[in-house]
PDB file of N, CA and C in Angstrom:
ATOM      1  N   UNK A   1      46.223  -1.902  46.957  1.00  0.00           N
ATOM      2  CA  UNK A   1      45.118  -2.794  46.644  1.00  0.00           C
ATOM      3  C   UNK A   1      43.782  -2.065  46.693  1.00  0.00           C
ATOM      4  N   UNK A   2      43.762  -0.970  47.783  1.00  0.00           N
ATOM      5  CA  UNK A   2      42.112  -0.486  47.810  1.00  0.00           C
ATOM      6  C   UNK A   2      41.928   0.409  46.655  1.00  0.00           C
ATOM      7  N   UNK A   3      43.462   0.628  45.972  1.00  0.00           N
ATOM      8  CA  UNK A   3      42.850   1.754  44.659  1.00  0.00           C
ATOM      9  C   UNK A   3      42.411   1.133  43.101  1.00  0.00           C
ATOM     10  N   UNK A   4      42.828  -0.144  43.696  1.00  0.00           N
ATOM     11  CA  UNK A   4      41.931  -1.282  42.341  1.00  0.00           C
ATOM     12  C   UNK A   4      40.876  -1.718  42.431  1.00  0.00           C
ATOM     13  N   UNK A   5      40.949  -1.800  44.002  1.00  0.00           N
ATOM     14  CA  UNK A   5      38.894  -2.019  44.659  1.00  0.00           C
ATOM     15  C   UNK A   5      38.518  -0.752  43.845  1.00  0.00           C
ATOM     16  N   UNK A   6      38.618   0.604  44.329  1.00  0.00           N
ATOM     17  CA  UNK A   6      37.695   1.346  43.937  1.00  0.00           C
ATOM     18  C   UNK A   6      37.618   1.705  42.717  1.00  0.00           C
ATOM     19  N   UNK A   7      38.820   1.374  41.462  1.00  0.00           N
ATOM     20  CA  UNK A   7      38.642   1.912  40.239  1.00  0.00           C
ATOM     21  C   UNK A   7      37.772   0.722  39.569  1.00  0.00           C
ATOM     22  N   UNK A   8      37.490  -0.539  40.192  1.00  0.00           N
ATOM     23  CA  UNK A   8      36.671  -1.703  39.525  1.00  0.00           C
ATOM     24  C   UNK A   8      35.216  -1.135  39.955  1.00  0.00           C
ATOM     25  N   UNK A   9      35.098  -0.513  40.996  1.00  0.00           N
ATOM     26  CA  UNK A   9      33.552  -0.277  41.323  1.00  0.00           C
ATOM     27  C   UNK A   9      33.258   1.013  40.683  1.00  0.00           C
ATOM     28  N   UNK A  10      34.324   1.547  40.653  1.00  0.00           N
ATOM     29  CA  UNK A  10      33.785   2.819  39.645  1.00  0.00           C
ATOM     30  C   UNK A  10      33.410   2.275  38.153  1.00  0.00           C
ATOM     31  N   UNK A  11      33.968   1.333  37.912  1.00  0.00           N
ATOM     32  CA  UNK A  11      33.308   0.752  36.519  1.00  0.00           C
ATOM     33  C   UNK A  11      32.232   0.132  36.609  1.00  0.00           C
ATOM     34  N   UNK A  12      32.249  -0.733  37.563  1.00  0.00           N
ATOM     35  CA  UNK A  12      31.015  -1.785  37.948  1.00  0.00           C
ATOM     36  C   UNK A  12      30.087  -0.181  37.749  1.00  0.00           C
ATOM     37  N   UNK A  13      29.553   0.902  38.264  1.00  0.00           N
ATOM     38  CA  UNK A  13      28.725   1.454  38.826  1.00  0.00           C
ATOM     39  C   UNK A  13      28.661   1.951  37.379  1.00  0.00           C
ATOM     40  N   UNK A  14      29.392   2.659  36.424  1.00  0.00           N
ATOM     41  CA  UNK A  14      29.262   2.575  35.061  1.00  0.00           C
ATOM     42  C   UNK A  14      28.417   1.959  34.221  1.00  0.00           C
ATOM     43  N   UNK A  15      28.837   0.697  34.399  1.00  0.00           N
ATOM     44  CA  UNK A  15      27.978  -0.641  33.495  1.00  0.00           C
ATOM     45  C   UNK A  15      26.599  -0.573  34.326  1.00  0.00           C
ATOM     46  N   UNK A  16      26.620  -0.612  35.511  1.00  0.00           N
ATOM     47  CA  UNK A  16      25.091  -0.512  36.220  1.00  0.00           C
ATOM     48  C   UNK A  16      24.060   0.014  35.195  1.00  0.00           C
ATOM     49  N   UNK A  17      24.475   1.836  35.438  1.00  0.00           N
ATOM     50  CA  UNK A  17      24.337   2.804  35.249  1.00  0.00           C
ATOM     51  C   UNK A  17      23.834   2.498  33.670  1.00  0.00           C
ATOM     52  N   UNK A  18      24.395   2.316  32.825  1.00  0.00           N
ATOM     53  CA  UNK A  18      24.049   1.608  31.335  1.00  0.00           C
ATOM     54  C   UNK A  18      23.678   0.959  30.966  1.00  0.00           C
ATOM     55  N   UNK A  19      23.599  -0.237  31.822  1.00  0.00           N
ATOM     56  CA  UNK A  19      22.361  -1.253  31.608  1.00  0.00           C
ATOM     57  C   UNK A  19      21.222  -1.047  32.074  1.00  0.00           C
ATOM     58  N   UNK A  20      21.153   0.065  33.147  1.00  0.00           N
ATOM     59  CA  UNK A  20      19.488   0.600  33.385  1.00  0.00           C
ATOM     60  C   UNK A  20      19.048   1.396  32.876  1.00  0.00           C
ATOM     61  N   UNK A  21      19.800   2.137  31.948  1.00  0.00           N
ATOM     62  CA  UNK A  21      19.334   3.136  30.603  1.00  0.00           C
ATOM     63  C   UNK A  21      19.298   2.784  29.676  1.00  0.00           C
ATOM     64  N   UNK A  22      19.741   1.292  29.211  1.00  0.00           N
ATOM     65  CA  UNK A  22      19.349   0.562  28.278  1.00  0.00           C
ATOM     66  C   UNK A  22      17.880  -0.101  28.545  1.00  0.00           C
ATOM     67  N   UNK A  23      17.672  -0.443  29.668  1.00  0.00           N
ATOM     68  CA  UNK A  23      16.277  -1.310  30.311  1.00  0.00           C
ATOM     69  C   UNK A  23      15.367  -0.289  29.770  1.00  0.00           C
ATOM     70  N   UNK A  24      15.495   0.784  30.407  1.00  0.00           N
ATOM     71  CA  UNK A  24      14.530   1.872  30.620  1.00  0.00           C
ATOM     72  C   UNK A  24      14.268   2.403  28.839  1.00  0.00           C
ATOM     73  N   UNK A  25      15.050   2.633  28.220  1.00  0.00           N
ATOM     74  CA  UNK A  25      15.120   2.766  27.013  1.00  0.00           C
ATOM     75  C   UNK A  25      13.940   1.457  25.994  1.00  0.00           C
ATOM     76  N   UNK A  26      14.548   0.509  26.038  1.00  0.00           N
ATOM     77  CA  UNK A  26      14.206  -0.441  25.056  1.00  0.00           C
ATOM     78  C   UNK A  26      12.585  -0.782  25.888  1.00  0.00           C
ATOM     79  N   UNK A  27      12.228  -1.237  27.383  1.00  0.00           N
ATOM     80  CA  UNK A  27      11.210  -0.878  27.697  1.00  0.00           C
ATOM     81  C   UNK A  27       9.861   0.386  27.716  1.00  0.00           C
ATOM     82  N   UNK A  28      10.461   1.377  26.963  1.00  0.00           N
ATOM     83  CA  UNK A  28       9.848   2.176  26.648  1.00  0.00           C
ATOM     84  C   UNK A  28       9.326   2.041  25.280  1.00  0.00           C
ATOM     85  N   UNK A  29      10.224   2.132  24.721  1.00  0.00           N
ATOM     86  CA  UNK A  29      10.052   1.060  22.963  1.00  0.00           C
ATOM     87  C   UNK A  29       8.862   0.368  22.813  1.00  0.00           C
ATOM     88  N   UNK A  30       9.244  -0.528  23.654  1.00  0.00           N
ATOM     89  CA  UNK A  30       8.498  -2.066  24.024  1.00  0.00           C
ATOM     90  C   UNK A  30       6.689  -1.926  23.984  1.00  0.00           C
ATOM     91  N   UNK A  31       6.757  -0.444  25.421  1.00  0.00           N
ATOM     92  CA  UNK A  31       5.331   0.010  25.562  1.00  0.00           C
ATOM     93  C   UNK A  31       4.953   0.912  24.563  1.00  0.00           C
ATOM     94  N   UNK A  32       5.627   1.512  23.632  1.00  0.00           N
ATOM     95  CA  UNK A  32       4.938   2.413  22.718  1.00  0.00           C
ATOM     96  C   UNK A  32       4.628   1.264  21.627  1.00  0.00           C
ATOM     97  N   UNK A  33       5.520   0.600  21.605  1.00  0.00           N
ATOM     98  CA  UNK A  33       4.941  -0.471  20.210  1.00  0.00           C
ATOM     99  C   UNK A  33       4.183  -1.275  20.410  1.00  0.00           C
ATOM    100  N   UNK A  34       3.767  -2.141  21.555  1.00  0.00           N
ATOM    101  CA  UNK A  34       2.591  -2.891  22.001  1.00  0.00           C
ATOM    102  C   UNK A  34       1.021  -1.989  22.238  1.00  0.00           C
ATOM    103  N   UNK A  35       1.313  -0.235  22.753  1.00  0.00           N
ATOM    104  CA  UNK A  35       0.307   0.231  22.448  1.00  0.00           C
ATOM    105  C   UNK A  35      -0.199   0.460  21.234  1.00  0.00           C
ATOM    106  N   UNK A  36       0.683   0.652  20.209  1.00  0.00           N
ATOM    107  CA  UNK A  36       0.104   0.744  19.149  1.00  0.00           C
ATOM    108  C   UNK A  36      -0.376  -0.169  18.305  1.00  0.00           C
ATOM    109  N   UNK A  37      -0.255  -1.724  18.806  1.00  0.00           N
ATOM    110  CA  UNK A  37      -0.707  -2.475  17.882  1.00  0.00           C
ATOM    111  C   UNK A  37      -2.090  -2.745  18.907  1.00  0.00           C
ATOM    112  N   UNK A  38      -1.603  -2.355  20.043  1.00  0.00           N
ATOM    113  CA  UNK A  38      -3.258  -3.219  20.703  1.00  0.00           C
ATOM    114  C   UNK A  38      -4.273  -1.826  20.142  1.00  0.00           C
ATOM    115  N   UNK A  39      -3.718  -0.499  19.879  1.00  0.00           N
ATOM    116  CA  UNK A  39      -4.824   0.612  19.282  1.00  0.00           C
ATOM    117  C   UNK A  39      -5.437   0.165  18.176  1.00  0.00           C
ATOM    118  N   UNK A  40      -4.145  -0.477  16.941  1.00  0.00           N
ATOM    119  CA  UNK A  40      -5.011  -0.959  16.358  1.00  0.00           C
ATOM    120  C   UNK A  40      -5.992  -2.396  16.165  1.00  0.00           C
ATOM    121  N   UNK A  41      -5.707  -3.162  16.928  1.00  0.00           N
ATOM    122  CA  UNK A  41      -6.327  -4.070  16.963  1.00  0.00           C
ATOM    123  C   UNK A  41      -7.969  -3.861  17.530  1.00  0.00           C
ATOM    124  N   UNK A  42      -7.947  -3.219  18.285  1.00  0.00           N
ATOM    125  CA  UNK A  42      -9.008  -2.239  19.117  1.00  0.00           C
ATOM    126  C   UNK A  42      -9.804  -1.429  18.095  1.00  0.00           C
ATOM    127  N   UNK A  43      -9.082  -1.077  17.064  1.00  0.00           N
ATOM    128  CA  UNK A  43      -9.883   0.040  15.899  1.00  0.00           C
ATOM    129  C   UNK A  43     -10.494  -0.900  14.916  1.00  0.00           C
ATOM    130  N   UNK A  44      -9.745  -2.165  14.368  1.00  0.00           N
ATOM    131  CA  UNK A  44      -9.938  -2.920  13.444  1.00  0.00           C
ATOM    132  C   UNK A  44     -11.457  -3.808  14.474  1.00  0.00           C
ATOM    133  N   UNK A  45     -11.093  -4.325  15.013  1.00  0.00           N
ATOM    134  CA  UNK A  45     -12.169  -4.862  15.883  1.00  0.00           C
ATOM    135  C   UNK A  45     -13.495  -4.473  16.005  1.00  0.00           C
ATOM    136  N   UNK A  46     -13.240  -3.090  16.516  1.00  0.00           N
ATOM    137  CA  UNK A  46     -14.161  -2.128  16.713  1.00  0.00           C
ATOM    138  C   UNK A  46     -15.334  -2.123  15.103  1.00  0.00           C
ATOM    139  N   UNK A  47     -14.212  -1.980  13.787  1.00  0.00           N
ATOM    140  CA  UNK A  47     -14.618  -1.847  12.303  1.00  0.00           C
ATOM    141  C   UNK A  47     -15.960  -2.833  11.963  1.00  0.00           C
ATOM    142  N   UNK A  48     -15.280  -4.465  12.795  1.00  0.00           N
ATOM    143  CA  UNK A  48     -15.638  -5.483  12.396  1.00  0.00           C
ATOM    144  C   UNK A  48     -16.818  -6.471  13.679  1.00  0.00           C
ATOM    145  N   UNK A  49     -16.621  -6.446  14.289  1.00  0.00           N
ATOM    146  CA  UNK A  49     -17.372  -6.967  15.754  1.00  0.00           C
ATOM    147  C   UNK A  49     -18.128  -5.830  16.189  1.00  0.00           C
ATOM    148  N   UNK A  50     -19.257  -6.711  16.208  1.00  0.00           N
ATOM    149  CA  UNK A  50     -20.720  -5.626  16.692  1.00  0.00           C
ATOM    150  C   UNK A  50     -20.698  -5.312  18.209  1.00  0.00           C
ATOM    151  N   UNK A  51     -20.404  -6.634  18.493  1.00  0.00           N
ATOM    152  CA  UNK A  51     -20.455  -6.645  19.986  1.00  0.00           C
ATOM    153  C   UNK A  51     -18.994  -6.305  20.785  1.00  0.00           C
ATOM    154  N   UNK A  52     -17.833  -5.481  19.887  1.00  0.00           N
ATOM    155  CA  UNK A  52     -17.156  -4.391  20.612  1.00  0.00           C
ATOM    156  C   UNK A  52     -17.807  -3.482  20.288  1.00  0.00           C
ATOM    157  N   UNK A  53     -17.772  -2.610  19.195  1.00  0.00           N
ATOM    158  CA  UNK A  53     -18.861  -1.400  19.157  1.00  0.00           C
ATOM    159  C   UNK A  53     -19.867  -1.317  20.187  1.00  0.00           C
ATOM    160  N   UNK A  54     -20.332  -2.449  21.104  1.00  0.00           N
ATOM    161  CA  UNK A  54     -21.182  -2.213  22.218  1.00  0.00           C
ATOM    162  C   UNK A  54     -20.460  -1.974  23.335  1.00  0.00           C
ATOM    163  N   UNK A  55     -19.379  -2.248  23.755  1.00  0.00           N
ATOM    164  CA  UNK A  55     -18.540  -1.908  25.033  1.00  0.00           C
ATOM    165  C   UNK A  55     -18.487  -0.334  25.424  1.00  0.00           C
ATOM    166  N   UNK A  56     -17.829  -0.387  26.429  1.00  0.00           N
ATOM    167  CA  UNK A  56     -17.749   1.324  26.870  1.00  0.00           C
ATOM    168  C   UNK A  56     -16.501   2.212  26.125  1.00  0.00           C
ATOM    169  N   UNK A  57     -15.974   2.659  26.650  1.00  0.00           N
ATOM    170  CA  UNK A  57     -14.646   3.010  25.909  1.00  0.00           C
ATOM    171  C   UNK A  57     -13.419   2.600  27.131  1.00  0.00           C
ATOM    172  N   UNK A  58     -14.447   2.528  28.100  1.00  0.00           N
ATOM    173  CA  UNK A  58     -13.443   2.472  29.992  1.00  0.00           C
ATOM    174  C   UNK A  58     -12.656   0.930  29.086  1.00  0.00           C
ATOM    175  N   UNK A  59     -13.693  -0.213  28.762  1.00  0.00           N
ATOM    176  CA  UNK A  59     -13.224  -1.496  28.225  1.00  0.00           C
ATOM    177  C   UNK A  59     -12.258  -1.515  27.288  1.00  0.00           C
ATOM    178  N   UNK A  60     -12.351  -0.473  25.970  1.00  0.00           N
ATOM    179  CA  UNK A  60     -11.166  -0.761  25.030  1.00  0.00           C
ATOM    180  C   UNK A  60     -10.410  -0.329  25.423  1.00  0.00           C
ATOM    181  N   UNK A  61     -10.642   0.831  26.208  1.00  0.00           N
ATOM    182  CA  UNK A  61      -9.557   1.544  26.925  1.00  0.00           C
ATOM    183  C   UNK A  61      -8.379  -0.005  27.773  1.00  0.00           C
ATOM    184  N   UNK A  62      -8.999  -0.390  28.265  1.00  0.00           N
ATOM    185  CA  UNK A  62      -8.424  -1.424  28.995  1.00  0.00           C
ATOM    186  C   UNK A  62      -7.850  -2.510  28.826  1.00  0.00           C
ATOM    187  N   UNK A  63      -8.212  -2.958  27.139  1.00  0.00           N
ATOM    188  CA  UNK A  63      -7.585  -3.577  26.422  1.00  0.00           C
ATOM    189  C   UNK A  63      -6.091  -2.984  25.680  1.00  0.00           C
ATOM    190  N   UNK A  64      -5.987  -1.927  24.955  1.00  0.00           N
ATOM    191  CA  UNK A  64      -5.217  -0.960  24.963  1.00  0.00           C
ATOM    192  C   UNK A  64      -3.844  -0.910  25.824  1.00  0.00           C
ATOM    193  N   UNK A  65      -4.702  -0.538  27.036  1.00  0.00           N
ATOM    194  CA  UNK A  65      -3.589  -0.220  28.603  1.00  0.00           C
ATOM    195  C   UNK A  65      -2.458  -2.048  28.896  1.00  0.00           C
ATOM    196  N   UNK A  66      -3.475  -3.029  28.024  1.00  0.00           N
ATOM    197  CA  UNK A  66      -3.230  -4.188  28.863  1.00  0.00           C
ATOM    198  C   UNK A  66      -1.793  -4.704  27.704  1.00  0.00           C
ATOM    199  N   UNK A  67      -2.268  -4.211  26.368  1.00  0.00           N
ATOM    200  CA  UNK A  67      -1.368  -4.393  25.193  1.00  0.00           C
ATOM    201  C   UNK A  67      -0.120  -3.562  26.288  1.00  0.00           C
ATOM    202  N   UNK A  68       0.116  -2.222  26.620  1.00  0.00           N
ATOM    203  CA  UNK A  68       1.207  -1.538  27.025  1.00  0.00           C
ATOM    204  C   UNK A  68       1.853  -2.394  27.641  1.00  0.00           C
ATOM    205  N   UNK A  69       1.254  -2.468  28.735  1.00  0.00           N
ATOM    206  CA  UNK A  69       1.492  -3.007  30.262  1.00  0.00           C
ATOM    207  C   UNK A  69       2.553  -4.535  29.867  1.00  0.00           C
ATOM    208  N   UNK A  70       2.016  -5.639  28.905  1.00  0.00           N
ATOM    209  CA  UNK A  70       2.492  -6.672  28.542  1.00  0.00           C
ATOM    210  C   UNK A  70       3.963  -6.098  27.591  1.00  0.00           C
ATOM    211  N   UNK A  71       3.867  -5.018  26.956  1.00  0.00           N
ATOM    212  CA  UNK A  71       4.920  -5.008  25.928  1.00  0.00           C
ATOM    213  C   UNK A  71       6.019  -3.980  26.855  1.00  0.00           C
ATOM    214  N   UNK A  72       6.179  -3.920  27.590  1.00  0.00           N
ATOM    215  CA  UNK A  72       7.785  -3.174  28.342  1.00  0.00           C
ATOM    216  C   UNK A  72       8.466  -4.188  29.027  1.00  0.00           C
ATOM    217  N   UNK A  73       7.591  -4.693  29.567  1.00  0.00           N
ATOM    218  CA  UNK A  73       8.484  -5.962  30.560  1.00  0.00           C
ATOM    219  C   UNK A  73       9.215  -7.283  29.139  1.00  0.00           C
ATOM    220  N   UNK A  74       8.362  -7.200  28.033  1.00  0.00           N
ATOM    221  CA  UNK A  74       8.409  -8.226  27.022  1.00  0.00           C
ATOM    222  C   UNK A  74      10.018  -7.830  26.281  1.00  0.00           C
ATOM    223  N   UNK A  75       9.997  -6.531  26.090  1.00  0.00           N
ATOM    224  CA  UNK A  75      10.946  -6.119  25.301  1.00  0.00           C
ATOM    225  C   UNK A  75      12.292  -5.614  26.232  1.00  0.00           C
ATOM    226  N   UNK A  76      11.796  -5.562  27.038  1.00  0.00           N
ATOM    227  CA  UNK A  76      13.153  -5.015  28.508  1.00  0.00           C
ATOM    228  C   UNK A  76      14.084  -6.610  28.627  1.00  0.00           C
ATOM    229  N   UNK A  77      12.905  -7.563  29.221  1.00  0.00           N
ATOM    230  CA  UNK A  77      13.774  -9.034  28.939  1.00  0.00           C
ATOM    231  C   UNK A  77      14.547  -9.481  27.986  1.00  0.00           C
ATOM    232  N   UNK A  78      13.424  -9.385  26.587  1.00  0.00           N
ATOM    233  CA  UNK A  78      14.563  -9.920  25.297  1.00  0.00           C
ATOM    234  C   UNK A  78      15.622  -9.139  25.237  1.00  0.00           C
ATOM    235  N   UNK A  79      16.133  -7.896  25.481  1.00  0.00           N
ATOM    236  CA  UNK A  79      16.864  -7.341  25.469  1.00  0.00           C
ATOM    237  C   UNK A  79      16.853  -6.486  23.811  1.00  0.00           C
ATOM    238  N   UNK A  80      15.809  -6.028  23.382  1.00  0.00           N
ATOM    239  CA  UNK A  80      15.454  -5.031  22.050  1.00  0.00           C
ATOM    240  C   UNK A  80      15.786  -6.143  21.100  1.00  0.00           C
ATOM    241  N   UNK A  81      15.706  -7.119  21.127  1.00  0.00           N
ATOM    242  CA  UNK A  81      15.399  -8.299  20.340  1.00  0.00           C
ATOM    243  C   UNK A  81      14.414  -8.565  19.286  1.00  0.00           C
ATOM    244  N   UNK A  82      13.333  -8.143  19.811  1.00  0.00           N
ATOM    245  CA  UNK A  82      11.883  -7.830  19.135  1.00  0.00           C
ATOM    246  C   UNK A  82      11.721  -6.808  18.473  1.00  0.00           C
TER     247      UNK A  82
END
């Protein structure tokens, strides 16, 4: 019996193992593609609104960081859905 315990946890630890390199994977995704739309939204903005062209760069910068930050956890959940 204990050599079916351990050949199930050797799988269990498998699937672990692959579903957190899937997380880590598709959450990475997630943050490169949410940075790039908040860059451009930030550039287009910038084109068109006077009063971003007045901000610092620390601010778009921060808008930017905030697009990332929202898009890994977004795309890790749906599961690369998005």
């Amino acid at each position: 019996m204990k050599d079916v315990v351990d050949y199930d946890r050797g799988r269990r630890s498998d699937a672990v193992k692959y579903a957190q390199s899937l997380q880590i994977w598709h959450g990475t995704i997630g943050m490169i593609k949410y940075t790039c739309y908040g860059s451009i939204l930030v550039y287009l903005a910038n084109m068109r609104f006077p009063w971003v062209q007045k901000q610092t760069l620390a601010g778009k910068a921060f808008v930017v960081s905030s697009f990332s930050i929202f898009g890994a956890p977004l795309r890790m959940k749906s599961g690369g859905a998005l």
